[in-house]
N, C-alpha and C. Protein backbone atom coordinates (compact mmCIF):
# COMPACT_ATOMS: atom_id res chain seq x y z
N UNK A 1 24.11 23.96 22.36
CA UNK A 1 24.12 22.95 23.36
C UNK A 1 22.74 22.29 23.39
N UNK A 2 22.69 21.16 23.38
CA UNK A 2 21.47 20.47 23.27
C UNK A 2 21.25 19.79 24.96
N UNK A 3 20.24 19.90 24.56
CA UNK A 3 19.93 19.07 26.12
C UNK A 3 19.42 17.61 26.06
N UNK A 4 18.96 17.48 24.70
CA UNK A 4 18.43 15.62 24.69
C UNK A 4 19.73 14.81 24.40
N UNK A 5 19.51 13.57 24.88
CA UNK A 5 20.66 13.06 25.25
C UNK A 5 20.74 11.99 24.08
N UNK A 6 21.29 11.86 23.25
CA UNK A 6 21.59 11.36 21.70
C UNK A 6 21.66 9.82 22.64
N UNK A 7 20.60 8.88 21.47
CA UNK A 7 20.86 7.46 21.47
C UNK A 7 22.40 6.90 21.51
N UNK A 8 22.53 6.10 22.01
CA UNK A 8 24.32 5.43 21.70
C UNK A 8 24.08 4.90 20.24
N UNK A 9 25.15 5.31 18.72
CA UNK A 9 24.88 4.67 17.84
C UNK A 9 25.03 3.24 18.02
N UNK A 10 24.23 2.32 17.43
CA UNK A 10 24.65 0.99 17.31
C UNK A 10 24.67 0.59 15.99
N UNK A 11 25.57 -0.36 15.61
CA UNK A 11 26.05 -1.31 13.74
C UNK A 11 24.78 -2.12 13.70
N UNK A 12 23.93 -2.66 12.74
CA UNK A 12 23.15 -3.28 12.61
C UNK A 12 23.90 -4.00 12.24
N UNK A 13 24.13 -5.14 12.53
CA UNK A 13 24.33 -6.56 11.65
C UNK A 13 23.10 -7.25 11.49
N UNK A 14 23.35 -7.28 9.94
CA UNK A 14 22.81 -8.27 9.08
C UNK A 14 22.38 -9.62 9.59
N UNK A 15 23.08 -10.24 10.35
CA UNK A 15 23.40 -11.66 10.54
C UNK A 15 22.43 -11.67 11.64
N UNK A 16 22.23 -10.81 12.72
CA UNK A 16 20.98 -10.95 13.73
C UNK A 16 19.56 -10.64 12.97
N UNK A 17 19.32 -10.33 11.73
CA UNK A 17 18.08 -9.84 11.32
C UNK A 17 17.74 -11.47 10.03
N UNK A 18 18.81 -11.95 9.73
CA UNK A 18 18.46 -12.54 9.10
C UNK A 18 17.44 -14.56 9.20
N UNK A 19 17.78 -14.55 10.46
CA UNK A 19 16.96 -15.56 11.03
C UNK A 19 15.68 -15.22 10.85
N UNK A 20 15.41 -14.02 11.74
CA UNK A 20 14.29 -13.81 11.63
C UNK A 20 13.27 -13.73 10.55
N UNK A 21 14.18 -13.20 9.89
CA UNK A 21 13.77 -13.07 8.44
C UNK A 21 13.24 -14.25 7.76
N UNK A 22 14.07 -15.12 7.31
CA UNK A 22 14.12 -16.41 7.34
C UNK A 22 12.72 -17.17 7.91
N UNK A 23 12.27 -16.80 9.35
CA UNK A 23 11.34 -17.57 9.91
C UNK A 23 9.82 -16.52 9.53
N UNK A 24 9.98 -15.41 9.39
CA UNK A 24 8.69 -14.79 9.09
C UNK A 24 8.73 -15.45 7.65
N UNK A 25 9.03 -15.54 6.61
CA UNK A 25 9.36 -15.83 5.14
C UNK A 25 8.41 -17.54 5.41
N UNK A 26 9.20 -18.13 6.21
CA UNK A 26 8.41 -19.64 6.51
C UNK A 26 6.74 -19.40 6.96
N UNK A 27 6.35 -18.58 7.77
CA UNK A 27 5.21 -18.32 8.45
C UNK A 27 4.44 -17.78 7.32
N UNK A 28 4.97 -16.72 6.76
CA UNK A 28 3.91 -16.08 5.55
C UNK A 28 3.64 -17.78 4.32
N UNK A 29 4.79 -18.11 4.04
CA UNK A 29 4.63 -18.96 3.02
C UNK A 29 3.38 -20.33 3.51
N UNK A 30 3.24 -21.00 4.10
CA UNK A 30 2.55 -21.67 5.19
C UNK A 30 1.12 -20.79 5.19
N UNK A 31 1.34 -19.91 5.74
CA UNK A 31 -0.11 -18.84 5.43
C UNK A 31 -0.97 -19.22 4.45
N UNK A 32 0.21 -18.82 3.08
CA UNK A 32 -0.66 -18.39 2.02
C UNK A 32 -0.92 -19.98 1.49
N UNK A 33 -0.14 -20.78 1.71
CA UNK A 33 -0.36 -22.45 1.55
C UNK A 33 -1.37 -22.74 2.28
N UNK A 34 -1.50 -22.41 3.60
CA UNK A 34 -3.01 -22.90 4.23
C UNK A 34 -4.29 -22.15 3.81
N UNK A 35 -3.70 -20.87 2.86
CA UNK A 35 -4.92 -19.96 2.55
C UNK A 35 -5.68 -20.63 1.27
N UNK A 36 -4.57 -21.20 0.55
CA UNK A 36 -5.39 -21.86 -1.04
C UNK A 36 -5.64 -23.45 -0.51
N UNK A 37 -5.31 -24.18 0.50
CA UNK A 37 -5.94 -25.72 1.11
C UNK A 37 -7.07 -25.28 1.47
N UNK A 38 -7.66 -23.83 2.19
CA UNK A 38 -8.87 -23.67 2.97
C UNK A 38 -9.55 -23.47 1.26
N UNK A 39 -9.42 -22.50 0.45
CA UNK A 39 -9.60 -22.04 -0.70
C UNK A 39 -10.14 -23.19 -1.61
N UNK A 40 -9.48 -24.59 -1.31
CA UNK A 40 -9.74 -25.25 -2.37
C UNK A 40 -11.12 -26.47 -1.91
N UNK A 41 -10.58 -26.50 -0.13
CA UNK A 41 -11.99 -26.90 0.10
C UNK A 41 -13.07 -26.29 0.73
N UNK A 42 -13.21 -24.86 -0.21
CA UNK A 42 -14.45 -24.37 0.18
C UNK A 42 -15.14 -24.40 -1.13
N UNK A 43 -14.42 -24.63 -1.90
CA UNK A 43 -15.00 -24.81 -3.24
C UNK A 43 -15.13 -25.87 -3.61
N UNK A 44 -14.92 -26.92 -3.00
CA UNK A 44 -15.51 -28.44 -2.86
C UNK A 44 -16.73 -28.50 -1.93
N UNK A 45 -16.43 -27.91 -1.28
CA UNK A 45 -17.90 -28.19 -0.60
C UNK A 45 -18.70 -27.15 -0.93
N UNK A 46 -18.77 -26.07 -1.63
CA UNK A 46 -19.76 -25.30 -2.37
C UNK A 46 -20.50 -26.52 -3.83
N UNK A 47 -19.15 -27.27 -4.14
CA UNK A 47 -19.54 -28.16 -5.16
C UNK A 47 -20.36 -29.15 -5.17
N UNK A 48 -20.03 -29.81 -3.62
CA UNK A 48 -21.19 -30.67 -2.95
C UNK A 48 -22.57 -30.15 -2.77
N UNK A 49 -22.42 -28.84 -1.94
CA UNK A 49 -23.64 -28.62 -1.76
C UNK A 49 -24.34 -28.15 -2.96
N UNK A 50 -24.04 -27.52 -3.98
CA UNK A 50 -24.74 -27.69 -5.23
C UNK A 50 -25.40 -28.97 -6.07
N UNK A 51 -24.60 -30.04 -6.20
CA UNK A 51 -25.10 -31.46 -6.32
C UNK A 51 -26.12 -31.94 -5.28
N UNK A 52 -25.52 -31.53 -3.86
CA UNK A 52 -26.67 -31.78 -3.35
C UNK A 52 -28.05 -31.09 -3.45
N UNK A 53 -28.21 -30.16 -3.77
CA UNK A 53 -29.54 -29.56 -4.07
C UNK A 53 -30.04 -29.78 -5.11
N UNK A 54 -29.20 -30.20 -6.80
CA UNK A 54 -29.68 -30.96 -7.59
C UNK A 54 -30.50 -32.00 -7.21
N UNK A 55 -29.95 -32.84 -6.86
CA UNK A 55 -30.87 -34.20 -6.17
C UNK A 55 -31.96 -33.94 -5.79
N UNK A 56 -31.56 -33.15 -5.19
CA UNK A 56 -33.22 -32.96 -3.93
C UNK A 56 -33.95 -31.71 -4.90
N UNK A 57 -33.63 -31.31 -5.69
CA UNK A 57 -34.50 -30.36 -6.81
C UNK A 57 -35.45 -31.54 -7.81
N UNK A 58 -34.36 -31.97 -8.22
CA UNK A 58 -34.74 -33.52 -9.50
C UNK A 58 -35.53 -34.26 -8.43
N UNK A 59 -35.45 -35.10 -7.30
CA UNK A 59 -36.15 -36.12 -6.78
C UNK A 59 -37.93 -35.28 -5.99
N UNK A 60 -37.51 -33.77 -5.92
CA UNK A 60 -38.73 -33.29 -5.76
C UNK A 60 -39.75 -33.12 -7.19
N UNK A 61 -39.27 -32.49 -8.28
CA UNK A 61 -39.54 -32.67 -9.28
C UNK A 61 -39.99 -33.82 -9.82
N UNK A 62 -40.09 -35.25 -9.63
CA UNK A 62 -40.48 -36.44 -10.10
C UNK A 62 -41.65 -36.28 -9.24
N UNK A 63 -41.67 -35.69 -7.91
CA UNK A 63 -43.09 -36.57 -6.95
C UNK A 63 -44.15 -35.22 -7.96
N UNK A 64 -43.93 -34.30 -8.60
CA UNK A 64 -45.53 -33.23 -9.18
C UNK A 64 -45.84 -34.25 -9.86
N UNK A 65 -47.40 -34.02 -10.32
CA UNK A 65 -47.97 -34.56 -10.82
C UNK A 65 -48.82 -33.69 -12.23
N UNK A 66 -49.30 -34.61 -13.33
CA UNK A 66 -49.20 -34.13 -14.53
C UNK A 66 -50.05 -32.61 -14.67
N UNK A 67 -50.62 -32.76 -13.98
CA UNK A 67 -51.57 -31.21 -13.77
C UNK A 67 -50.68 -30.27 -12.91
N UNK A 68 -49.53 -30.17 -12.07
CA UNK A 68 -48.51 -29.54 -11.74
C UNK A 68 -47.57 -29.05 -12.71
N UNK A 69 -47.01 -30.06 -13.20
CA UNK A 69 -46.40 -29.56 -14.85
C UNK A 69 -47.35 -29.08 -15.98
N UNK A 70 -48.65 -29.23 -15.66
CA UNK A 70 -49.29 -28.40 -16.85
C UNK A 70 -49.15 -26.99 -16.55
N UNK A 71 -49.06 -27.03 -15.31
CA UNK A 71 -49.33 -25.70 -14.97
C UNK A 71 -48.52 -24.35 -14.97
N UNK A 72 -47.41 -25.14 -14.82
CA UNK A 72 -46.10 -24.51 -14.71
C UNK A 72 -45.76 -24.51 -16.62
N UNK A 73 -46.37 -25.21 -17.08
CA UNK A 73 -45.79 -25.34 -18.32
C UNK A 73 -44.73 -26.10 -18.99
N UNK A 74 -44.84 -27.09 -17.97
CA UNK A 74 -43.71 -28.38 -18.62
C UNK A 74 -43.81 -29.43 -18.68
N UNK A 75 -43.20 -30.11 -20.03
CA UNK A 75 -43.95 -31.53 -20.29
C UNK A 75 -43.47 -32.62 -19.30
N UNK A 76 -43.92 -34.00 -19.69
CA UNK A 76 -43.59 -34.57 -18.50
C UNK A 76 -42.13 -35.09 -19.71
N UNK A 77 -41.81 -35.61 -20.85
CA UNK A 77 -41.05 -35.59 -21.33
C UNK A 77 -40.17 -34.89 -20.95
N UNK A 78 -40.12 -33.52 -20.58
CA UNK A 78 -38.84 -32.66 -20.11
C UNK A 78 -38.40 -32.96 -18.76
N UNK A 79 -39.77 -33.48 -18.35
CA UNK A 79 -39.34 -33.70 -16.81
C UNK A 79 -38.46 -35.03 -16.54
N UNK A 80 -39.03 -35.94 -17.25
CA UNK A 80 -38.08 -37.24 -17.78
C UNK A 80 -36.78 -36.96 -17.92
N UNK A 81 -36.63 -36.08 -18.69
CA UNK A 81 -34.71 -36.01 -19.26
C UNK A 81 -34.20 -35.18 -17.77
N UNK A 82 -34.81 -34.63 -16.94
CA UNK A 82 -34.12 -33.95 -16.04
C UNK A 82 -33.84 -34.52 -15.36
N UNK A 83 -35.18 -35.53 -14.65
CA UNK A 83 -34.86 -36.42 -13.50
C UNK A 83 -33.57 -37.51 -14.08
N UNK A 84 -33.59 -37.73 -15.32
CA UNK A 84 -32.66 -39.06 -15.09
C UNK A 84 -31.01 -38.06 -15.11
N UNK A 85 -31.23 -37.33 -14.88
CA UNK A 85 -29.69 -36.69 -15.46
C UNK A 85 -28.74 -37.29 -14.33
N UNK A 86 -27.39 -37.62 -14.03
CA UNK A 86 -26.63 -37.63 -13.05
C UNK A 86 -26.87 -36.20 -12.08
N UNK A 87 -26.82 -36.25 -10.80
CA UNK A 87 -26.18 -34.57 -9.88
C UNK A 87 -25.44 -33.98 -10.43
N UNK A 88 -24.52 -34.63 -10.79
CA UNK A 88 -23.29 -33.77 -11.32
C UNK A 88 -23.43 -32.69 -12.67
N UNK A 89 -24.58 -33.35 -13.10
CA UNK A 89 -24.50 -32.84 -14.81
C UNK A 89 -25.79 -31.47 -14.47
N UNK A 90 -25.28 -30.03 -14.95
CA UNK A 90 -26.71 -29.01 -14.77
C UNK A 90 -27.68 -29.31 -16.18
């Protein structure tokens, strides 16, 4: 004789689980779609801000002067081909 009092069995239907289903399936998918839109512009703007520090590397690099690059050890010829490069190009 037991004394705990047994759950009432109940039928699972399918048909009440499957909405739900259905709508978590939409929510995850959306997720992982907003996860590679955030994904793709964080790596655009990692891309920016790299170009941007080109610039401002190259446009600092033009103001040394020829006894600065002696010093460091670089011609002004090298310094020429750097400054004119586009941002975009390393």
């Amino acid at each position: 004789m037991s004394f705990v009092k047994a759950a009432p069995q109940q039928d699972i239907d399918p048909n009440k689980w499957l909405p739900m289903e259905m709508a978590m399936s939409a929510l995850t998918s959306r997720f992982v779609t907003n996860f590679h839109v955030l994904d793709g512009l964080s790596r655009i703007a990692q891309t920016l801000e790299v170009w941007r520090e080109r610039a401002r590397s190259r446009h600092e690099l033009a103001q040394w002067s020829e006894r600065e690059l002696h010093d460091i050890g670089v011609s002004a010829a090298s310094v020429a081909d750097e400054i004119n490069k586009p941002f975009w190009r390393a």
